[in-house]
Protein backbone atom coordinates (compact mmCIF):
# COMPACT_ATOMS: atom_id res chain seq x y z
CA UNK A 1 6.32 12.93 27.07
CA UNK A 2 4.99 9.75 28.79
CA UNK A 3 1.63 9.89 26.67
CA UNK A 4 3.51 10.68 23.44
CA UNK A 5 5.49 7.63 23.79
CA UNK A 6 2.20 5.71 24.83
CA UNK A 7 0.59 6.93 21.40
CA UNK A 8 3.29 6.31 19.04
CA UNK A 9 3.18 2.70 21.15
CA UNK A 10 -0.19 2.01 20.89
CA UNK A 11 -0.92 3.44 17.00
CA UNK A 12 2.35 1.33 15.69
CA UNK A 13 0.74 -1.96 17.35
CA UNK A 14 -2.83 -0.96 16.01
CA UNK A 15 -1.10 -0.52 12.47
CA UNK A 16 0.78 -4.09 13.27
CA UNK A 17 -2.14 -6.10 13.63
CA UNK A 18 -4.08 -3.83 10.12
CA UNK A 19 -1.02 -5.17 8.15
CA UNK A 20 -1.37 -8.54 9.16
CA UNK A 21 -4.90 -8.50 7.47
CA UNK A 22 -6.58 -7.80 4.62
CA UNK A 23 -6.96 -3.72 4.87
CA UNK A 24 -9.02 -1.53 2.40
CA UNK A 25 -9.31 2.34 2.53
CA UNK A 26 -11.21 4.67 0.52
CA UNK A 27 -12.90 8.15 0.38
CA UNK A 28 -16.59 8.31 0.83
CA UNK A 29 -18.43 11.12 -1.08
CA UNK A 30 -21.64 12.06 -0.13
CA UNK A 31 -25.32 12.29 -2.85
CA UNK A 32 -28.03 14.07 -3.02
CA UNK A 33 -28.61 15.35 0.20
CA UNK A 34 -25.04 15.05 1.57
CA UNK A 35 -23.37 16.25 -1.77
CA UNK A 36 -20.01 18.06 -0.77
CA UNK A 37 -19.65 16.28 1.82
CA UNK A 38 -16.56 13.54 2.02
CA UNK A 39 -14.85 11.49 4.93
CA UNK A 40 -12.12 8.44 4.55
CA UNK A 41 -12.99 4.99 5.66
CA UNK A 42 -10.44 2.05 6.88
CA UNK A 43 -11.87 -1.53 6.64
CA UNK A 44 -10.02 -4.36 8.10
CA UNK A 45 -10.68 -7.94 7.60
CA UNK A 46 -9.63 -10.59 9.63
CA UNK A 47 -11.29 -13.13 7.57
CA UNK A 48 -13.97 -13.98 5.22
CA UNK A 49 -17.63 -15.01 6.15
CA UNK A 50 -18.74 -18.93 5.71
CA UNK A 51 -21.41 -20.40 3.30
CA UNK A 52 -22.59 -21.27 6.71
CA UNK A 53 -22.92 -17.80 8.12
CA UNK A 54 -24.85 -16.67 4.62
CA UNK A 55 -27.26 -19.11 5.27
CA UNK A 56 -27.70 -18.66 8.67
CA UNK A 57 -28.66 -14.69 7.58
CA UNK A 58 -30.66 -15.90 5.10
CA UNK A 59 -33.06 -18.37 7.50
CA UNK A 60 -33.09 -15.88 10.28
CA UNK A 61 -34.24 -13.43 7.47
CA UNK A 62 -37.12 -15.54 6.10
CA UNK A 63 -37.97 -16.44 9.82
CA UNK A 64 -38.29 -13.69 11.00
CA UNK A 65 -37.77 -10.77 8.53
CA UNK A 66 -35.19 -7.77 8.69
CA UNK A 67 -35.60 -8.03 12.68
CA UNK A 68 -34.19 -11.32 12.83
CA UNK A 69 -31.57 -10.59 10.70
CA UNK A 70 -30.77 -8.06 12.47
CA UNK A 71 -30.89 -10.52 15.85
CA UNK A 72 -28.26 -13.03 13.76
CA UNK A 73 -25.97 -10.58 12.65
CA UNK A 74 -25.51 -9.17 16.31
CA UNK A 75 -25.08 -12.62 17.25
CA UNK A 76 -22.32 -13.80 14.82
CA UNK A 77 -18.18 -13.13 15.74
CA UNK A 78 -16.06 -10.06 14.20
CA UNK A 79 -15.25 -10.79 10.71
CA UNK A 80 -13.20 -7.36 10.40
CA UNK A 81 -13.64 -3.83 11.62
CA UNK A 82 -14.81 -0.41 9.98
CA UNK A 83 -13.87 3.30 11.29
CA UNK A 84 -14.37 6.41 9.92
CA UNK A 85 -11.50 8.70 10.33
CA UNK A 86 -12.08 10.49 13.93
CA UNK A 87 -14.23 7.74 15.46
CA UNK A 88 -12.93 4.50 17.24
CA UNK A 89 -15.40 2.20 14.05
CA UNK A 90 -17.01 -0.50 15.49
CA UNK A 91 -16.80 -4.31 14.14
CA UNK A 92 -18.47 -5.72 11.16
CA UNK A 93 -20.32 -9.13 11.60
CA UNK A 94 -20.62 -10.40 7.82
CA UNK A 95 -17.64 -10.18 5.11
CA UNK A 96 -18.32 -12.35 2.20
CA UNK A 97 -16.10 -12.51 -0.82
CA UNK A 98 -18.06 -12.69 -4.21
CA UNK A 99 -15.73 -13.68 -7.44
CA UNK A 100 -17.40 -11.52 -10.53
CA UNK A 101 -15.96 -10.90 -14.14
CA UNK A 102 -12.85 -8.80 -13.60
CA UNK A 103 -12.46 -9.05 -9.82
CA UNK A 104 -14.24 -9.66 -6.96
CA UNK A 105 -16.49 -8.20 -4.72
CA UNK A 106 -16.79 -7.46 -0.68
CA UNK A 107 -20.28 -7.25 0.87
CA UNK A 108 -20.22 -6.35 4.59
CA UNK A 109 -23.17 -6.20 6.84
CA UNK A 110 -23.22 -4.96 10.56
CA UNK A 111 -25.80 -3.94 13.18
CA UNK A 112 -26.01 -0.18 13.65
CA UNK A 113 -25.66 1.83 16.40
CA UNK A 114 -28.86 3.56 17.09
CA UNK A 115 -28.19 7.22 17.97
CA UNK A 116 -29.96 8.76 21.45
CA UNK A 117 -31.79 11.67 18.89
CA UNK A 118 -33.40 8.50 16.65
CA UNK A 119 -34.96 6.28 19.76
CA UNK A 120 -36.25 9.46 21.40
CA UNK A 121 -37.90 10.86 18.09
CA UNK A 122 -39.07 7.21 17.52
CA UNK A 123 -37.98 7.95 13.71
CA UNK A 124 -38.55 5.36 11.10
CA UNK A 125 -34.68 5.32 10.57
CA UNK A 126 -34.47 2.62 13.81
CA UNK A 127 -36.64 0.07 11.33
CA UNK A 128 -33.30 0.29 9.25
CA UNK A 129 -30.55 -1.00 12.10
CA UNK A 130 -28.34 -2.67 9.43
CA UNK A 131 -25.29 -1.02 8.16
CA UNK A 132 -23.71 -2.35 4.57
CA UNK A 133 -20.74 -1.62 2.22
CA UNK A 134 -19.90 -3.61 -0.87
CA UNK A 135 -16.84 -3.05 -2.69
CA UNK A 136 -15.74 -4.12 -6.23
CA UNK A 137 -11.47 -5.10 -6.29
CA UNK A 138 -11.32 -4.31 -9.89
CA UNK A 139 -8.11 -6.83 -11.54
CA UNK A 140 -7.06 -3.58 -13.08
CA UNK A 141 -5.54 -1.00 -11.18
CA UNK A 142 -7.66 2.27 -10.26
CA UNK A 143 -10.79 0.57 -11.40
CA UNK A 144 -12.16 0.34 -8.10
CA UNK A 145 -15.56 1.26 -6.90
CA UNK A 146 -17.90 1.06 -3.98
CA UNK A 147 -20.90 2.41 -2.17
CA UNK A 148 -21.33 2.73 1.33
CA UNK A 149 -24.90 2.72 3.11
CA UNK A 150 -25.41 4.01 6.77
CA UNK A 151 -28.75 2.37 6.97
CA UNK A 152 -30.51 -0.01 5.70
CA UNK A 153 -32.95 -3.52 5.81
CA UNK A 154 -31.93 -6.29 3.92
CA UNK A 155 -33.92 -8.69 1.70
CA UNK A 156 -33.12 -11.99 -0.05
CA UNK A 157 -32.86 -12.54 -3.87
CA UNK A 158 -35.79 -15.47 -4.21
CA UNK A 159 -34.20 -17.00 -7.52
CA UNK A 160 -30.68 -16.70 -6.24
CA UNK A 161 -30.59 -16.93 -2.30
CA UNK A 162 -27.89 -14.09 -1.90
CA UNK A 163 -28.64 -11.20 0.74
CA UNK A 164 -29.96 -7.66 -1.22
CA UNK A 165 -29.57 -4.05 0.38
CA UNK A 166 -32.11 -1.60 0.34
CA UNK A 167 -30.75 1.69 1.52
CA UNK A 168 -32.78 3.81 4.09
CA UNK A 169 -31.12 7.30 2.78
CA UNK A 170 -28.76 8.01 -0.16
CA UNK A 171 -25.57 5.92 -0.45
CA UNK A 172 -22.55 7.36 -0.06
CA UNK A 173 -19.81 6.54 -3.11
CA UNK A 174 -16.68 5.11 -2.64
CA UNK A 175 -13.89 6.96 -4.36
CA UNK A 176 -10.00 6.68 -4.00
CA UNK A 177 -10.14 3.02 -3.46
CA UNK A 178 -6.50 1.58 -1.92
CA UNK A 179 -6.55 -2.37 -0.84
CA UNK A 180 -3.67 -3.41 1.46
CA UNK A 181 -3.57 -7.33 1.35
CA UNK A 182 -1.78 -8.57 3.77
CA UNK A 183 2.34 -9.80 2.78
């Protein structure tokens, strides 16, 4: 009785603090090779990513490539948090807020945890130790979209300066799109 009452403690706070910020949740469907497959995502984000921390990506990137990238983005604060339903998530280091005809759209970018099975096998997947999402907010309701990619290196636009994915495996789609701002 004890740990029930701990639970229902403990998930109402957890859900206090998602309402306070800026909470997205959506199904992700799996291509190609993980076709059929499907698990839900929650995103929370405490706030936005700075000019500053874009171009601090961007000149660790062209200093040092996708490794020092990767060394910046382990580097910079929590910007917001991403779980998959089941799993305790882990915190996303870059949220940046992109206004676009009809909407706006969410890039995030995190460092990746390295599974035991992918160091031991010493598999090219550990070259891609960058995990991304980016998410379109449509202005019209149910117009939503996204794509979610497990792995990945990054790479900078020349002509414009903004950060590029390049996806290591398929991308998962986003479907089912709901985003909670907070009241």
């Amino acid at each position: 009785m004890v740990a029930l009452v701990a639970a229902v403690l403990l998930l109402s706070g957890m859900w206090g603090a998602a309402a306070k910020y800026e909470t997205i949740q959506a199904t992700a469907m799996g291509q190609s090779t993980q076709l059929g497959q499907r698990f839900n995502v929650t995103i929370v984000i405490y706030e936005f990513s700075t000019d500053d921390d874009q171009k601090a990506l961007v000149e660790a990137f062209n200093a040092a490539g996708s490794e020092g990238l990767f060394n910046a983005v382990t580097k910079m604060k929590a910007h917001g948090h991403m779980a998959i339903t089941g799993t305790l998530g882990y915190d996303v280091n870059y949220i940046k807020e992109f206004k676009v005809p009809g909407g706006r759209k969410i890039r995030l970018v995190t460092d990746r945890i390295i599974r035991f099975g992918e160091v031991w096998s010493d598999s090219r997947s550990k070259d891609y130790n960058l995990s991304a999402c980016e998410i379109f907010i449509s202005n019209e309701k149910g117009k939503n979209s996204g794509t979610l990619i497990p792995a990945l290196q990054l790479k900078v636009d020349k002509k414009t300066g903004q950060v590029e994915l390049e996806a290591f495996q398929n991308p998962w789609k986003l479907l089912n799109i709901i985003n909670y701002l907070p009241k």
